[in-house]
N, C-alpha and C. Protein backbone atom coordinates (compact mmCIF):
# COMPACT_ATOMS: atom_id res chain seq x y z
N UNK A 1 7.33 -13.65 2.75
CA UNK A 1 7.07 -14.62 1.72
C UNK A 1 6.33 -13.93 0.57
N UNK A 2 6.65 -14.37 -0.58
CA UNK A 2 6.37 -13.46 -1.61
C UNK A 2 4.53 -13.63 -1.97
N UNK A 3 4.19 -13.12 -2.58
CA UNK A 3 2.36 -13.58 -2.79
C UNK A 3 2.39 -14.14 -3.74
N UNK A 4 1.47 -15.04 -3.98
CA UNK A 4 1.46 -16.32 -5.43
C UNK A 4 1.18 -15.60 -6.03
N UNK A 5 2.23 -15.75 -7.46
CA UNK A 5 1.98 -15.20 -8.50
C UNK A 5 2.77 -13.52 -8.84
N UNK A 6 2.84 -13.34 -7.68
CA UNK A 6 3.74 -11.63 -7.87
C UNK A 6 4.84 -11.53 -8.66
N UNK A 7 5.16 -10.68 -8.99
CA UNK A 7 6.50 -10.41 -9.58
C UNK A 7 7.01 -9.33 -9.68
N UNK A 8 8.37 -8.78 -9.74
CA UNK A 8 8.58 -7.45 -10.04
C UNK A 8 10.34 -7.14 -10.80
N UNK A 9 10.19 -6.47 -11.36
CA UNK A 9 11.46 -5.87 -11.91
C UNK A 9 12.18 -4.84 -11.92
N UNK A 10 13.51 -4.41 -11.32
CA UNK A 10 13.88 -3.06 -11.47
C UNK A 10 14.72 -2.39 -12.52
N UNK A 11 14.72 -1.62 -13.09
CA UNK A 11 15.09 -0.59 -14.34
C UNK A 11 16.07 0.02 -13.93
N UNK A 12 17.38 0.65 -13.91
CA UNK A 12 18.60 1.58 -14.09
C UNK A 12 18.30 2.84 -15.44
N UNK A 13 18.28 3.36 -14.51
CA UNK A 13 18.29 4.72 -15.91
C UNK A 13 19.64 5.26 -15.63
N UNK A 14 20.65 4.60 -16.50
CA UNK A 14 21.93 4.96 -16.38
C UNK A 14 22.34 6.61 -16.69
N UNK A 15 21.47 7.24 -17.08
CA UNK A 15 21.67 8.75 -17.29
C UNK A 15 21.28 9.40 -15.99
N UNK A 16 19.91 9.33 -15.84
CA UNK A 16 19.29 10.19 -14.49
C UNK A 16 20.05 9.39 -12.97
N UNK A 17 20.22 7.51 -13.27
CA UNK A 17 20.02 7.48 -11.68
C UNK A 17 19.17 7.05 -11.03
N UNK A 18 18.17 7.15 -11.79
CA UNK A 18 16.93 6.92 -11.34
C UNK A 18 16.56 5.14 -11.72
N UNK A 19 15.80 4.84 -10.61
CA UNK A 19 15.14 3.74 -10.88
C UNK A 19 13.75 2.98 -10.97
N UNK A 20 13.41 2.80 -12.10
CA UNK A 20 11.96 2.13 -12.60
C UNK A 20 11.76 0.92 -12.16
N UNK A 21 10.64 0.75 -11.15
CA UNK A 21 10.52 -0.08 -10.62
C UNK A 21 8.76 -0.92 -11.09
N UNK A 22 8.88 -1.85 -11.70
CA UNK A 22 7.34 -2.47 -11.97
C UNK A 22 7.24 -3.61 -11.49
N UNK A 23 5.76 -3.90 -10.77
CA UNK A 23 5.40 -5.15 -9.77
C UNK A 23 4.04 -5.61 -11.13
N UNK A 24 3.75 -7.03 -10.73
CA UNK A 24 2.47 -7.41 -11.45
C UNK A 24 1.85 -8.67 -10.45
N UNK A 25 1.02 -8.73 -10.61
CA UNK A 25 0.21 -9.64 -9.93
C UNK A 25 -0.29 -9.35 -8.67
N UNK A 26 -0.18 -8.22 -7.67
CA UNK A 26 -0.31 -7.86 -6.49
C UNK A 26 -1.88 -7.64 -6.56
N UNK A 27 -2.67 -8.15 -5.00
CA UNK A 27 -4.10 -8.02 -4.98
C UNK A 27 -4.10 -6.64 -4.67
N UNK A 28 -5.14 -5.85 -4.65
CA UNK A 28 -5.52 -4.57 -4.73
C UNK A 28 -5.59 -4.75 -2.97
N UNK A 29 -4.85 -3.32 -3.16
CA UNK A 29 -5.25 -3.15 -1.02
C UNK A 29 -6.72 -1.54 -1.08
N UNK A 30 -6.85 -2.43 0.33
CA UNK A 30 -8.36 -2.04 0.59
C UNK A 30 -7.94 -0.14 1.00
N UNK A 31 -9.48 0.40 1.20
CA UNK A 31 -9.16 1.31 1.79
C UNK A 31 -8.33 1.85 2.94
N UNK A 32 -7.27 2.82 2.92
CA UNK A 32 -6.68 3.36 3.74
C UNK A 32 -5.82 2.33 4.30
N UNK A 33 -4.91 1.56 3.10
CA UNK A 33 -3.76 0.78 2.57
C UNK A 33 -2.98 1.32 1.73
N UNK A 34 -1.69 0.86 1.35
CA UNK A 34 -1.13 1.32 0.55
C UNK A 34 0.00 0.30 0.14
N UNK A 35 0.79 0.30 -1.16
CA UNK A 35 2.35 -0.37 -1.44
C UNK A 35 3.85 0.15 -0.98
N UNK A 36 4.65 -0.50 0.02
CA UNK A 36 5.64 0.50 0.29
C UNK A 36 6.52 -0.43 0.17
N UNK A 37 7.68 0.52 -1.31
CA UNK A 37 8.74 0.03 -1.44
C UNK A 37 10.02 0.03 -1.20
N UNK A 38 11.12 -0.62 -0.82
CA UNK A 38 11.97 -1.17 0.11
C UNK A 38 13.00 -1.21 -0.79
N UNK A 39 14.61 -0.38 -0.36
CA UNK A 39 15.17 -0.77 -0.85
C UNK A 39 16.51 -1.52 0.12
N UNK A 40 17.03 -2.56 -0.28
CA UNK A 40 17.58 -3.54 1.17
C UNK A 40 18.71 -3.63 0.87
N UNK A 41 19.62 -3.13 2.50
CA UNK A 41 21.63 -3.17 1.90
C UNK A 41 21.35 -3.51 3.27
N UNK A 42 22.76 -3.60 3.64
CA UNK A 42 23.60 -3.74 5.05
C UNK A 42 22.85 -3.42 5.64
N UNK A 43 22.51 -1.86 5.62
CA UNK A 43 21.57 -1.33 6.85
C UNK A 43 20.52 -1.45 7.42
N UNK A 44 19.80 -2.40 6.54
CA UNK A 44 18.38 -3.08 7.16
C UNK A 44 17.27 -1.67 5.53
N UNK A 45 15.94 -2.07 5.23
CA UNK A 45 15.54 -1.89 4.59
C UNK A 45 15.37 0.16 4.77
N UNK A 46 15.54 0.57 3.63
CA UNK A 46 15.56 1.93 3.27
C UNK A 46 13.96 2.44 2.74
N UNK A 47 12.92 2.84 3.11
CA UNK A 47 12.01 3.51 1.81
C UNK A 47 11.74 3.73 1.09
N UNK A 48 11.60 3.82 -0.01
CA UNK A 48 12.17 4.14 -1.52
C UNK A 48 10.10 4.70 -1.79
N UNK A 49 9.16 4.79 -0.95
CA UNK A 49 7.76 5.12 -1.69
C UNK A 49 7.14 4.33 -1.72
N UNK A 50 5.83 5.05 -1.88
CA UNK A 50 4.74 4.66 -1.66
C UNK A 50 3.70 4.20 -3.10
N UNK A 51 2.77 3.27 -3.38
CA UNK A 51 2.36 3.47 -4.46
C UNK A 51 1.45 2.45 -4.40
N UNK A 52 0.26 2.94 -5.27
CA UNK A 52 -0.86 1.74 -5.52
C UNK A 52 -0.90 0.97 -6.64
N UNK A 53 -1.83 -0.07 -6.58
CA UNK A 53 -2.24 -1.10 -8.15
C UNK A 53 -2.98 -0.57 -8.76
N UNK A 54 -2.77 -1.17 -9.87
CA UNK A 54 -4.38 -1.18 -11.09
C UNK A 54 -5.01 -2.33 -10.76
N UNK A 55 -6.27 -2.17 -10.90
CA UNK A 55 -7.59 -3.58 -10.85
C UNK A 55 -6.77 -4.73 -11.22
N UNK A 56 -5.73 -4.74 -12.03
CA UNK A 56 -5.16 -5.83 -12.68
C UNK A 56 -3.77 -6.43 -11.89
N UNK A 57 -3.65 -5.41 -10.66
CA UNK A 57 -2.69 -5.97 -10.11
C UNK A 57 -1.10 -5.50 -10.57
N UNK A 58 -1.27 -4.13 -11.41
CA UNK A 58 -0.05 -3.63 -11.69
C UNK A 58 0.40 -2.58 -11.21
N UNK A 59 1.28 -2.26 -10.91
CA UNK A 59 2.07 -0.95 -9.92
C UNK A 59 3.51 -0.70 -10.64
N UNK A 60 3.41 0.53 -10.31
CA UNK A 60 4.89 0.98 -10.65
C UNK A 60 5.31 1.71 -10.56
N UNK A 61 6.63 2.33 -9.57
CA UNK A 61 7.67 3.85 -8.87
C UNK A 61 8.67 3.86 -9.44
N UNK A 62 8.70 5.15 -9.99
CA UNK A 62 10.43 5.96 -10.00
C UNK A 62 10.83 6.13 -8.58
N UNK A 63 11.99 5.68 -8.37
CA UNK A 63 13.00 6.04 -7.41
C UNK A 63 13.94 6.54 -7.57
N UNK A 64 14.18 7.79 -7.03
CA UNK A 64 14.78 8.96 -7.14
C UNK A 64 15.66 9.50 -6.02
N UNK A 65 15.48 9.01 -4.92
CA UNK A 65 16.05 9.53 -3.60
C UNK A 65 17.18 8.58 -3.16
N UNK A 66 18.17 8.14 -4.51
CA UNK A 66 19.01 6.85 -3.88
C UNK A 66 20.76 7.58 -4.18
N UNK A 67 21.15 7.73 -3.66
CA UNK A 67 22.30 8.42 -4.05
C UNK A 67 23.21 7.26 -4.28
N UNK A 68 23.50 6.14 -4.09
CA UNK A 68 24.39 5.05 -4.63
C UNK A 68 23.79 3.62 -4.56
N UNK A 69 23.19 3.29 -5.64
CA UNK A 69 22.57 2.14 -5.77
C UNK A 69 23.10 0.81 -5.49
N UNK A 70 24.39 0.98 -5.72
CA UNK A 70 25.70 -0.35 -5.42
C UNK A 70 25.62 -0.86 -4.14
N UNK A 71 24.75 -0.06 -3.15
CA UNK A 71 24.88 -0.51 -1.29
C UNK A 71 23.65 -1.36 -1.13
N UNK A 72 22.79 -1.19 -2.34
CA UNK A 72 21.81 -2.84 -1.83
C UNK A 72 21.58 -3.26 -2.68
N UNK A 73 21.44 -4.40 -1.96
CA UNK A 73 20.99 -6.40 -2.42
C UNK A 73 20.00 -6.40 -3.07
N UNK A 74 19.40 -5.78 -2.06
CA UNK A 74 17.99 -6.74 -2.84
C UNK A 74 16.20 -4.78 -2.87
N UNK A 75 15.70 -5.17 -3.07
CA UNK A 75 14.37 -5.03 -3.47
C UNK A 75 13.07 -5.23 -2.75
N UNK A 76 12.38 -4.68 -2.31
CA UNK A 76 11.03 -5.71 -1.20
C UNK A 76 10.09 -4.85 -1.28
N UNK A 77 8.91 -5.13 -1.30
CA UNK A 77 7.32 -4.18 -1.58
C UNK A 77 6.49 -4.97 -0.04
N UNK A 78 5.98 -4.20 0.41
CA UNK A 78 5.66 -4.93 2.05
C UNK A 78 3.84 -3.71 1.54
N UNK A 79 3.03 -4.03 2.30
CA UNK A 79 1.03 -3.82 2.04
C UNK A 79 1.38 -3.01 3.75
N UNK A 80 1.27 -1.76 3.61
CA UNK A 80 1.54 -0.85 4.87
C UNK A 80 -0.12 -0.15 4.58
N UNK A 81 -0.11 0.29 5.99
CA UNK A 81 -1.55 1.17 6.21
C UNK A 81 -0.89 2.45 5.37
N UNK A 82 -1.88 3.37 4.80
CA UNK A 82 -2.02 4.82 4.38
C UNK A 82 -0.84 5.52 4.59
N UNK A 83 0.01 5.93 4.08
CA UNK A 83 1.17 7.07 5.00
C UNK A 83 2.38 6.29 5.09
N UNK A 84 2.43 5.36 4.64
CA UNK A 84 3.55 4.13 5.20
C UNK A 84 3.86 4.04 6.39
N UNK A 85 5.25 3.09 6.40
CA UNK A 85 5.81 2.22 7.70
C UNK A 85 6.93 2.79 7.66
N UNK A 86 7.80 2.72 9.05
CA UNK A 86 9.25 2.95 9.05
C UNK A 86 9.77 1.74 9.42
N UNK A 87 9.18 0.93 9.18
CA UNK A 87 9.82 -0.60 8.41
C UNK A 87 8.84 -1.48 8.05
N UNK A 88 9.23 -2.49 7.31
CA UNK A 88 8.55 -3.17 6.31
C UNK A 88 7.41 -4.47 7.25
N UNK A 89 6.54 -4.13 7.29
CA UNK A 89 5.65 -5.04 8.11
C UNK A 89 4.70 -6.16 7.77
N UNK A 90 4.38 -6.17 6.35
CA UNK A 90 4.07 -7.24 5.42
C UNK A 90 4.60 -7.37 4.17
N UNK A 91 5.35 -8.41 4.25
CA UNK A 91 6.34 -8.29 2.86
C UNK A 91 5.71 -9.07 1.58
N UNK A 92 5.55 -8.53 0.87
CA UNK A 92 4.52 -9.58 -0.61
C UNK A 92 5.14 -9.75 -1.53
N UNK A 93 6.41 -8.95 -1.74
CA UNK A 93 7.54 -9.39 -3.13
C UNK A 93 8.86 -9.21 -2.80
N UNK A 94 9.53 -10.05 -2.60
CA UNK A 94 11.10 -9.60 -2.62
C UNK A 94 11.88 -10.32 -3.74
N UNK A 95 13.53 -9.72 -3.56
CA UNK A 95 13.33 -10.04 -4.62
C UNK A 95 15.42 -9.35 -4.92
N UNK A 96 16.22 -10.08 -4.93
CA UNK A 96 17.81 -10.03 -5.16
C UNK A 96 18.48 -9.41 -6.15
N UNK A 97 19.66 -9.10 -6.05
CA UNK A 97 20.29 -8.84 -7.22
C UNK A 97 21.49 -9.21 -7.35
């Protein structure tokens, strides 16, 4: 379930490939926490990185490690301990395409 107030958007950099990913509203995670973002097809959710907020609740990853973006749906940011998860264990933004 998403967190009140969250939001996020993803970017296509139709040259590189690459994708810009920005969240807003997310509460700040405590020590030896972290943001881990999700990218979701058929296969059940993929990794896509790790990343923290600003005081203000803003975050934001280049994703770079996707070799064909067309195989997922959707998007998901899940609040993992330090080091991440090898799957998504608190989900705070998701989010379709």
């Amino acid at each position: 379930e998403n967190e009140p107030g969250s939001s996020g958007r993803a970017y296509l950099d139709p040259v590189s490939g690459r994708v810009w990913v920005t969240v807003r509203n997310l509460p700040e995670v405590g020590e030896g926490e972290t943001y881990q973002l999700w990218l979701i097809g058929s296969g059940g959710p993929m990794s896509a990185g790790l990343f923290k907020t600003t005081a203000d609740g803003r975050g934001e990853i280049w994703v770079t490690n996707v070799a064909d973006l067309a195989e997922y749906a959707a998007v998901g940011v899940s609040r993992e301990r330090a080091g991440g998860s090898q799957q998504p264990t608190q989900v705070v933004v998701a989010g379709g395409g």
